[in-house]
PDB file of N, CA and C in Angstrom:
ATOM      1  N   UNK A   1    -108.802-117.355-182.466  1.00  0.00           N
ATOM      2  CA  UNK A   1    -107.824-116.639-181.674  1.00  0.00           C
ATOM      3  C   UNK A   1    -107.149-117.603-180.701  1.00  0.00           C
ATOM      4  N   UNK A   2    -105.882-117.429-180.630  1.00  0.00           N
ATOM      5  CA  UNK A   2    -105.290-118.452-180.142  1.00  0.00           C
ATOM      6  C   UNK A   2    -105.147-118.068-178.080  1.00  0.00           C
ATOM      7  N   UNK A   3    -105.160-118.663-177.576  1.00  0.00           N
ATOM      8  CA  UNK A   3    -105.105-118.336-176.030  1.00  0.00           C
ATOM      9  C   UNK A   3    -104.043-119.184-175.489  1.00  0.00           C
ATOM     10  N   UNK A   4    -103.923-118.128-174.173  1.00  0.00           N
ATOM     11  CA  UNK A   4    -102.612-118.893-173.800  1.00  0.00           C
ATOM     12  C   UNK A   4    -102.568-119.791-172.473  1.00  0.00           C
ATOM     13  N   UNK A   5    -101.639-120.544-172.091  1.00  0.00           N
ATOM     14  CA  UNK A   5    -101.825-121.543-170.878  1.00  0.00           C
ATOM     15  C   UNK A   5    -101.324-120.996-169.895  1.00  0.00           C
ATOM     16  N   UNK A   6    -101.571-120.889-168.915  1.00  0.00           N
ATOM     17  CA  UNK A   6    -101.081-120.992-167.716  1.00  0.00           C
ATOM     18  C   UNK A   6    -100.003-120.265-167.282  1.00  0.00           C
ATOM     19  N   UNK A   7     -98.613-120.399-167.656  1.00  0.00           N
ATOM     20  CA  UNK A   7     -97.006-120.431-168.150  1.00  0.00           C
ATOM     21  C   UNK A   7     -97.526-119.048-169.004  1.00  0.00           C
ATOM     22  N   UNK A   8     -97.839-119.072-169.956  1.00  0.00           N
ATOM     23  CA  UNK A   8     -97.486-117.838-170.964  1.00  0.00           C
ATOM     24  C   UNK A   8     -98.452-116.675-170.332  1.00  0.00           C
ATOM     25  N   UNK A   9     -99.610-116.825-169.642  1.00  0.00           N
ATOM     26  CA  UNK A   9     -99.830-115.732-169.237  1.00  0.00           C
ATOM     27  C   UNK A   9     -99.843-114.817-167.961  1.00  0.00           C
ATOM     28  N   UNK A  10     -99.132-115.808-167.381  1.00  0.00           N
ATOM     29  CA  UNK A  10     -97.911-115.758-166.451  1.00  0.00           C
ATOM     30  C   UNK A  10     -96.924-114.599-166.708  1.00  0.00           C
ATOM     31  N   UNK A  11     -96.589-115.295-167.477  1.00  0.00           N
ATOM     32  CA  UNK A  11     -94.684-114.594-168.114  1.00  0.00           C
ATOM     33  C   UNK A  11     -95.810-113.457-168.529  1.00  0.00           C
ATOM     34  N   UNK A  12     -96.594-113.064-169.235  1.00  0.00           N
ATOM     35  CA  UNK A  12     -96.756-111.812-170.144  1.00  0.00           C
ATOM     36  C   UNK A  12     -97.515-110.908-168.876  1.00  0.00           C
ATOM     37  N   UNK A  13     -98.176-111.567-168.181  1.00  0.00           N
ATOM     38  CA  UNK A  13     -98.307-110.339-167.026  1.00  0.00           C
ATOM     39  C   UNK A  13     -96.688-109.937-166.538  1.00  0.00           C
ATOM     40  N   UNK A  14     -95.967-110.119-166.243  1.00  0.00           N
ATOM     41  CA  UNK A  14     -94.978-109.635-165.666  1.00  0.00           C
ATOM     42  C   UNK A  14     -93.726-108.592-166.319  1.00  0.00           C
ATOM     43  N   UNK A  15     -94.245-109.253-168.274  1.00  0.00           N
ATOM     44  CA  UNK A  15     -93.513-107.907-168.866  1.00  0.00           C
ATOM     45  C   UNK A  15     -94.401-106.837-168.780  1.00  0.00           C
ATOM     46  N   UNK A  16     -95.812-107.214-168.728  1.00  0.00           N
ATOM     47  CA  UNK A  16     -96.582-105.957-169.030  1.00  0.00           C
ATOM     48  C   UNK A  16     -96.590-105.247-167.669  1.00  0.00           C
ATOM     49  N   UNK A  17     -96.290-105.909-166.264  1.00  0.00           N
ATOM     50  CA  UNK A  17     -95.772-104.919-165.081  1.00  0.00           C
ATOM     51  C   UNK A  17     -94.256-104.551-164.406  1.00  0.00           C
ATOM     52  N   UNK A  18     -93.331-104.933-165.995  1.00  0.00           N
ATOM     53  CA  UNK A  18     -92.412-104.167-165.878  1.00  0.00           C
ATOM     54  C   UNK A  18     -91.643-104.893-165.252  1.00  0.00           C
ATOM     55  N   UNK A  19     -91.890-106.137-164.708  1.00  0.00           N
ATOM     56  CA  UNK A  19     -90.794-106.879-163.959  1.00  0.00           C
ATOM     57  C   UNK A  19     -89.570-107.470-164.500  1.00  0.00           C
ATOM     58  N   UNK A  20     -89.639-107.232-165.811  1.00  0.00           N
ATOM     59  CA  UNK A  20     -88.294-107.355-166.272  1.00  0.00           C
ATOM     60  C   UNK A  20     -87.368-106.445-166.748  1.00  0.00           C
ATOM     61  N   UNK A  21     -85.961-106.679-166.632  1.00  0.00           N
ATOM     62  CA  UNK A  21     -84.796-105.904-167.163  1.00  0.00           C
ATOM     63  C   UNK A  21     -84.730-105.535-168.143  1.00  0.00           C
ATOM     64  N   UNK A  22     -83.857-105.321-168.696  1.00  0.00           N
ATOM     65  CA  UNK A  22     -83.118-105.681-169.313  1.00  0.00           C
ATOM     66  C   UNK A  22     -81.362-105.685-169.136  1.00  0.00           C
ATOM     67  N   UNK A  23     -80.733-106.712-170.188  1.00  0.00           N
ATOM     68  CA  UNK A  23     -79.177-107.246-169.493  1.00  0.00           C
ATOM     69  C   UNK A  23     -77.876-105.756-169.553  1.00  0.00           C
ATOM     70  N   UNK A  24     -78.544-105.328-170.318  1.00  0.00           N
ATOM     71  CA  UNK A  24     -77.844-103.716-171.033  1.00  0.00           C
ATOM     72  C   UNK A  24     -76.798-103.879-171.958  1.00  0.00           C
ATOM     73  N   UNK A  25     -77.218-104.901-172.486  1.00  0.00           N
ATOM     74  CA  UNK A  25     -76.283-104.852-173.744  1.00  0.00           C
ATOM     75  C   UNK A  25     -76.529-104.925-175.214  1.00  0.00           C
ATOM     76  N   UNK A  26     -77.929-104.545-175.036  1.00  0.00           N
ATOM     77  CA  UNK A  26     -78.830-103.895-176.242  1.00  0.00           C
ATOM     78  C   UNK A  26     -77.864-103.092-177.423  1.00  0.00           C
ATOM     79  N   UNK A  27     -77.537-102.253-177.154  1.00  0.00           N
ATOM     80  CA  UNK A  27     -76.772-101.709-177.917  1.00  0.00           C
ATOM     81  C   UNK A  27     -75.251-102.623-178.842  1.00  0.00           C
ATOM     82  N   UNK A  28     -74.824-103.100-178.129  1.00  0.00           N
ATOM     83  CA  UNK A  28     -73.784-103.832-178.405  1.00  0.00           C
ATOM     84  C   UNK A  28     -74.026-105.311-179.970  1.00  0.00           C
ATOM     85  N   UNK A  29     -75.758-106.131-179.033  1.00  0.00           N
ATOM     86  CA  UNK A  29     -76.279-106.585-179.651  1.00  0.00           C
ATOM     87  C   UNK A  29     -76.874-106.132-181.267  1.00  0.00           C
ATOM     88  N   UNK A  30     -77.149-104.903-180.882  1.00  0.00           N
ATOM     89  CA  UNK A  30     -77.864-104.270-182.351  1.00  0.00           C
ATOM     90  C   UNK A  30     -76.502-104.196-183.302  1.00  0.00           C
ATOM     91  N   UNK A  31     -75.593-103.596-182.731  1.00  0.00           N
ATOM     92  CA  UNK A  31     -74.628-103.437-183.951  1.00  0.00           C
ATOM     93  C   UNK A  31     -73.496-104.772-183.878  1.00  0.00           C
ATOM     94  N   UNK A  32     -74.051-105.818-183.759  1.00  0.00           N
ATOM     95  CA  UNK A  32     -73.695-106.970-184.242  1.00  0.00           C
ATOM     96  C   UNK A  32     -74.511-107.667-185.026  1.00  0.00           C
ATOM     97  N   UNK A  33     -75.692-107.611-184.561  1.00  0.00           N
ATOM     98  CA  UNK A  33     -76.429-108.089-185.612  1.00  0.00           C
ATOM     99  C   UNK A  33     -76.560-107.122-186.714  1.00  0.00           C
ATOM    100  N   UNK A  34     -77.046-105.898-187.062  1.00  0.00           N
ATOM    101  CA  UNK A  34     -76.347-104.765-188.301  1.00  0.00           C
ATOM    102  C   UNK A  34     -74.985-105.577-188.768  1.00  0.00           C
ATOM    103  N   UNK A  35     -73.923-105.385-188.158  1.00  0.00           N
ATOM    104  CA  UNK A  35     -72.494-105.979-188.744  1.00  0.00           C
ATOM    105  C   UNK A  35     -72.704-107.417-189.774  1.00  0.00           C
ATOM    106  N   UNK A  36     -73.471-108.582-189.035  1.00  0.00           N
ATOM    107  CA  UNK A  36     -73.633-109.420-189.680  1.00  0.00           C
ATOM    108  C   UNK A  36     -74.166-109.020-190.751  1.00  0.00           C
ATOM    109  N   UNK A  37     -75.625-108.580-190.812  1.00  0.00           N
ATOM    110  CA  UNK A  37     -76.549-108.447-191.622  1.00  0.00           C
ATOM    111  C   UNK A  37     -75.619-107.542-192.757  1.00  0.00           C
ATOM    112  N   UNK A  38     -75.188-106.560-192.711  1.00  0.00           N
ATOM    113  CA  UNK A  38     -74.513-105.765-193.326  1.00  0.00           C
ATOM    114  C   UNK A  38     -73.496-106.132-194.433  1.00  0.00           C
ATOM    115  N   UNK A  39     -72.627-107.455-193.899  1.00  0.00           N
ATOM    116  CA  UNK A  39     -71.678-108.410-194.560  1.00  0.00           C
ATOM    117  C   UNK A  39     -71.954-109.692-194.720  1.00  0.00           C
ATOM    118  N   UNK A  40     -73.344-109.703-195.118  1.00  0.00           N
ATOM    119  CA  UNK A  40     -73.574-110.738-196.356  1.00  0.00           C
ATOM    120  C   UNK A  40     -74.262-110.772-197.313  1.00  0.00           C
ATOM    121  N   UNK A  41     -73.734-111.892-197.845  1.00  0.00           N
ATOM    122  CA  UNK A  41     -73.864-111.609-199.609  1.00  0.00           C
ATOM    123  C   UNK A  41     -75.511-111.830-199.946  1.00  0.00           C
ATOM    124  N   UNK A  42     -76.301-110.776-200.183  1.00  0.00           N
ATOM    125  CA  UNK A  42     -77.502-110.545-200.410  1.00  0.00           C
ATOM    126  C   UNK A  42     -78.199-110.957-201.976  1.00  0.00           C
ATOM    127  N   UNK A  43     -79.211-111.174-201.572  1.00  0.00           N
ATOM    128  CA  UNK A  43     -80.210-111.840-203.137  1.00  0.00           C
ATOM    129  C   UNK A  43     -81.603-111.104-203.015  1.00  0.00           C
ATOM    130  N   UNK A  44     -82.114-110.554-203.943  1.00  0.00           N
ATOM    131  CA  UNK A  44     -83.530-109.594-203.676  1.00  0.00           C
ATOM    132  C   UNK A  44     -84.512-111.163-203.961  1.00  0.00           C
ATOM    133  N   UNK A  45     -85.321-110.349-202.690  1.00  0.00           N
ATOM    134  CA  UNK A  45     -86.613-111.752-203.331  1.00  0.00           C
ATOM    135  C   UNK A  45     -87.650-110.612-203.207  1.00  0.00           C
ATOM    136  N   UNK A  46     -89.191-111.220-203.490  1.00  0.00           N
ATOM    137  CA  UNK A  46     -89.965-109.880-203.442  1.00  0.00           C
ATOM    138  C   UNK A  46     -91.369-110.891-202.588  1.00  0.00           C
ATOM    139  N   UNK A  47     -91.578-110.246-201.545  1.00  0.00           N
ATOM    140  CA  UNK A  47     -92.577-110.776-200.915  1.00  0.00           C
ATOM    141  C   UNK A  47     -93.998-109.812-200.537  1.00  0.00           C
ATOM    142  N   UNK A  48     -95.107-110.394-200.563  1.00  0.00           N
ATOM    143  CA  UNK A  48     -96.438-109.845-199.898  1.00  0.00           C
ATOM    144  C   UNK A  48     -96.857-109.971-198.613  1.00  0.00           C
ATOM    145  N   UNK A  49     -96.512-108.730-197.823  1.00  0.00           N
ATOM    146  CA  UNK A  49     -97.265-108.663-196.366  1.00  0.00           C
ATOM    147  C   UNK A  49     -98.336-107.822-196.320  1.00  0.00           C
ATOM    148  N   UNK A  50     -99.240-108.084-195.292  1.00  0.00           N
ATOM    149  CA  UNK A  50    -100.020-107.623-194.813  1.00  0.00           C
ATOM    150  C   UNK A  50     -99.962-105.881-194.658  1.00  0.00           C
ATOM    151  N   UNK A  51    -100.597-105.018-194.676  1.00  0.00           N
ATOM    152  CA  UNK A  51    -100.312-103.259-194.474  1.00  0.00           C
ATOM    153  C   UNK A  51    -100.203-103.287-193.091  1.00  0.00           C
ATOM    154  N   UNK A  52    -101.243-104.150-192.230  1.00  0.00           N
ATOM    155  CA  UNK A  52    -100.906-103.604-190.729  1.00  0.00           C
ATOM    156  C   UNK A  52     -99.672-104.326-190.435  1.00  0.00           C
ATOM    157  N   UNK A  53     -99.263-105.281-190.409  1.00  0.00           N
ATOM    158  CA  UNK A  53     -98.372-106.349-190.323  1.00  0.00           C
ATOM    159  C   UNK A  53     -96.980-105.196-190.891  1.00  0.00           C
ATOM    160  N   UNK A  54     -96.755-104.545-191.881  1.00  0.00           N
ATOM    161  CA  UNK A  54     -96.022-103.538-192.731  1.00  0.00           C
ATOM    162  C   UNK A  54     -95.791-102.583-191.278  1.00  0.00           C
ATOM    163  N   UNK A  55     -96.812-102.102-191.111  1.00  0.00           N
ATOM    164  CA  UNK A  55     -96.969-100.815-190.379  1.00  0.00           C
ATOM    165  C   UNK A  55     -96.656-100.935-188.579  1.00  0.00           C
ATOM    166  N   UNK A  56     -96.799-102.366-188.255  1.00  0.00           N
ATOM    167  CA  UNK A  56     -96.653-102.539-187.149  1.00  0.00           C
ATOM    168  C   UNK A  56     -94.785-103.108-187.264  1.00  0.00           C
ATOM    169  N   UNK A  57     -93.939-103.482-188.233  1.00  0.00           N
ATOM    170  CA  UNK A  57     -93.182-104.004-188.303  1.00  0.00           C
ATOM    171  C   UNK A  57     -92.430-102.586-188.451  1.00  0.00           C
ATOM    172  N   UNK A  58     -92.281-101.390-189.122  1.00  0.00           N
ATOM    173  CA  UNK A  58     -91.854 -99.927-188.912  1.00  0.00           C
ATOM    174  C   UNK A  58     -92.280 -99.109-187.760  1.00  0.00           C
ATOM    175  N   UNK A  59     -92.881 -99.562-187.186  1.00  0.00           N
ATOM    176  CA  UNK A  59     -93.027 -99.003-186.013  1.00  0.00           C
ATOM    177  C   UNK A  59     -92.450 -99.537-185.034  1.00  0.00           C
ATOM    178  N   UNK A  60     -92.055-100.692-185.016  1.00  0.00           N
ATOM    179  CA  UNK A  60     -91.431-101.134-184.041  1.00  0.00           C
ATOM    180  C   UNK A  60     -89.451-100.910-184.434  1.00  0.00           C
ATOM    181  N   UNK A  61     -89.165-101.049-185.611  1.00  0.00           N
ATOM    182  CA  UNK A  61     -88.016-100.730-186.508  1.00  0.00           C
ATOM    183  C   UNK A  61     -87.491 -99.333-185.747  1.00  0.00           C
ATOM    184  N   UNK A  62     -88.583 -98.709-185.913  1.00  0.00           N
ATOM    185  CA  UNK A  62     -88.407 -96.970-185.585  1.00  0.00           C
ATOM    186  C   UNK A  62     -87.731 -96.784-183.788  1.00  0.00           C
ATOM    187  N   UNK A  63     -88.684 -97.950-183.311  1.00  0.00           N
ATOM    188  CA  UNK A  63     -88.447 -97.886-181.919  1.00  0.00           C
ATOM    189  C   UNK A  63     -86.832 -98.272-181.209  1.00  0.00           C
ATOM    190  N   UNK A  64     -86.360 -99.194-182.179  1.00  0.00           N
ATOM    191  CA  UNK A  64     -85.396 -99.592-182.249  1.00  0.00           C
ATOM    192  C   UNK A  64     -84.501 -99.286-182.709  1.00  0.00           C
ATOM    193  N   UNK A  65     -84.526 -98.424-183.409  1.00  0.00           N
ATOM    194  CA  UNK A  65     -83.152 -97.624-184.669  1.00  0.00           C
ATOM    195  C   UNK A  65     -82.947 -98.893-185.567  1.00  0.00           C
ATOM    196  N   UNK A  66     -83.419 -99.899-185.924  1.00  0.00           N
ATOM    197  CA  UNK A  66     -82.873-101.027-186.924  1.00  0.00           C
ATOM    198  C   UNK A  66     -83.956-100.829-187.957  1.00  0.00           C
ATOM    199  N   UNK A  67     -83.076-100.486-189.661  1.00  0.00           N
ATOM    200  CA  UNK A  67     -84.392-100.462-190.022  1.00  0.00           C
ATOM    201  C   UNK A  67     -85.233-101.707-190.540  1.00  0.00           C
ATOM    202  N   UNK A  68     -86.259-101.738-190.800  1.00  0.00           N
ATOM    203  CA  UNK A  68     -87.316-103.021-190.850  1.00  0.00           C
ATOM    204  C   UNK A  68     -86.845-103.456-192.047  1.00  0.00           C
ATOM    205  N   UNK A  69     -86.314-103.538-193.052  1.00  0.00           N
ATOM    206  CA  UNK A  69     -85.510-104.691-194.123  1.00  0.00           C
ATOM    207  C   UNK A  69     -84.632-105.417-192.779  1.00  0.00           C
ATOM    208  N   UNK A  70     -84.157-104.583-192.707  1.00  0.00           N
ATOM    209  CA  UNK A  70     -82.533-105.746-191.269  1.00  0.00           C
ATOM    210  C   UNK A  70     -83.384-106.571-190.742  1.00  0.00           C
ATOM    211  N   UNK A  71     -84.485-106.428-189.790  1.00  0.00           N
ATOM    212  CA  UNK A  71     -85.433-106.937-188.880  1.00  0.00           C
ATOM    213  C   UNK A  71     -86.273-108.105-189.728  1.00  0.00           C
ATOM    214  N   UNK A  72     -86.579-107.790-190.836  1.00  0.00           N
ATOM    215  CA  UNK A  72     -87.080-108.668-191.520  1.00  0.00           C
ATOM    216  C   UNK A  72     -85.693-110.056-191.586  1.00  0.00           C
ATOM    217  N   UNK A  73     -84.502-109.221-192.594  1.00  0.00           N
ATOM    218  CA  UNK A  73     -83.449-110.188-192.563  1.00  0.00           C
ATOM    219  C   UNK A  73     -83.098-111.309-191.612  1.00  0.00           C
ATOM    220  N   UNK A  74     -82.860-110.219-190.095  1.00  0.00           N
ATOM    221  CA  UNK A  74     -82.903-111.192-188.888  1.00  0.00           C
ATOM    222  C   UNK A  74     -83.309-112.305-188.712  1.00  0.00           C
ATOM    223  N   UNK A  75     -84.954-111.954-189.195  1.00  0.00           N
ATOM    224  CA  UNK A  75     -86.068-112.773-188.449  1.00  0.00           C
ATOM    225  C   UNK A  75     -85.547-114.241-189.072  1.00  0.00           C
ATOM    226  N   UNK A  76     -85.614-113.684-190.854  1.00  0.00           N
ATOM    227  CA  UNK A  76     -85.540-114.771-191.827  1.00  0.00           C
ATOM    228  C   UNK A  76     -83.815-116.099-191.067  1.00  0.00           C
ATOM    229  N   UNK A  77     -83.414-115.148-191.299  1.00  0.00           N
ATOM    230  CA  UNK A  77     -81.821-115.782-190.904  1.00  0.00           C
ATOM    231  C   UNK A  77     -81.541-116.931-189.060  1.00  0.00           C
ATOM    232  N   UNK A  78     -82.766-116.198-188.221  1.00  0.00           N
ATOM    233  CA  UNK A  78     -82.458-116.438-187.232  1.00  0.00           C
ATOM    234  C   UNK A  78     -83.662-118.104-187.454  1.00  0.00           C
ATOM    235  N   UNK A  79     -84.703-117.701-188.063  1.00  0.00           N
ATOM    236  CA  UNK A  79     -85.903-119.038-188.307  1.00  0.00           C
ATOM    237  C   UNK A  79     -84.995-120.121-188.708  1.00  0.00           C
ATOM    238  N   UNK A  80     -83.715-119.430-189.918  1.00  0.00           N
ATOM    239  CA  UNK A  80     -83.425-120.985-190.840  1.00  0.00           C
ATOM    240  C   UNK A  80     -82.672-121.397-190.308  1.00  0.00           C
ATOM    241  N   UNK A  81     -81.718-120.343-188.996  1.00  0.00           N
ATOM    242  CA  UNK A  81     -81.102-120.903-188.005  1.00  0.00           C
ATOM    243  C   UNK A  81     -81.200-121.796-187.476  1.00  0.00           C
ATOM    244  N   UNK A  82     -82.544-122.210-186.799  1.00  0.00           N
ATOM    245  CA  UNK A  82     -83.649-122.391-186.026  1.00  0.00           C
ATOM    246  C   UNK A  82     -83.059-121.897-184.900  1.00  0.00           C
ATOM    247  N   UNK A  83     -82.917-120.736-184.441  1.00  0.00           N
ATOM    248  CA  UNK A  83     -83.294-120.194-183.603  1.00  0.00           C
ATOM    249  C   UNK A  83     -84.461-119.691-182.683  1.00  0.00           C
ATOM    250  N   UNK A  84     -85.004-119.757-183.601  1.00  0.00           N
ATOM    251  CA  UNK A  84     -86.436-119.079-183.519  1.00  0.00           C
ATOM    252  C   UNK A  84     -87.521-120.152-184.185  1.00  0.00           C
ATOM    253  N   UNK A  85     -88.755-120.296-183.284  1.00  0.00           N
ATOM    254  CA  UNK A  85     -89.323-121.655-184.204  1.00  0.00           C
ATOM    255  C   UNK A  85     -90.627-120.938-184.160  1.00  0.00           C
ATOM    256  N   UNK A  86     -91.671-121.403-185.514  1.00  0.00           N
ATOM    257  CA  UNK A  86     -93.132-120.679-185.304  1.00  0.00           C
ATOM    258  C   UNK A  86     -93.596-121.321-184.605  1.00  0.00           C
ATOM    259  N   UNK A  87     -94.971-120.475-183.865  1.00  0.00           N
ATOM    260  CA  UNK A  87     -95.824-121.315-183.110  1.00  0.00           C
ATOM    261  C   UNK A  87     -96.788-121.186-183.738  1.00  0.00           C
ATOM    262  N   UNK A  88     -97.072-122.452-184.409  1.00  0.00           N
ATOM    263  CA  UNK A  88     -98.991-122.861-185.428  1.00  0.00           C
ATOM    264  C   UNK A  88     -99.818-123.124-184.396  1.00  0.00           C
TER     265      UNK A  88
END
């Protein structure tokens, strides 16, 4: 199990007491990213996840109104971006 330093559990006490905003432009954001996602040219691939990993990824989809294919898309699109980098 991975643990965190100093800095990260820092920052995560403070979402978990609410000390952050948000900018309010959530909405605006979602249906731009939908728009993108929406208008491009798509290829089926077929992948194996996890059921909780499944179940925790629609539940959060749900929370959001985006459904979890888009969210998946995102994720993929925003990684090869590198937007987004894993942490091993």
């Amino acid at each position: 199990m991975n643990t965190l330093d100093d800095y990260e559990a820092e920052l995560l006490k403070s979402v978990e007491n609410d000390e952050w905003e948000s900018r309010g432009e959530i909405d605006n954001r979602i249906k731009e990213l939908q728009s993108f996602v929406k208008n491009q040219k798509k290829r089926a691939i077929s992948i194996r996840l996890g059921e909780n990993d499944i179940y925790e990824l629609k539940k959060k989809a749900l929370e959001s109104g985006v459904p979890y294919q888009n969210i998946i898309q995102m994720l993929v699109h925003q990684f090869a971006a590198d937007k987004i980098k894993l942490s091993i």
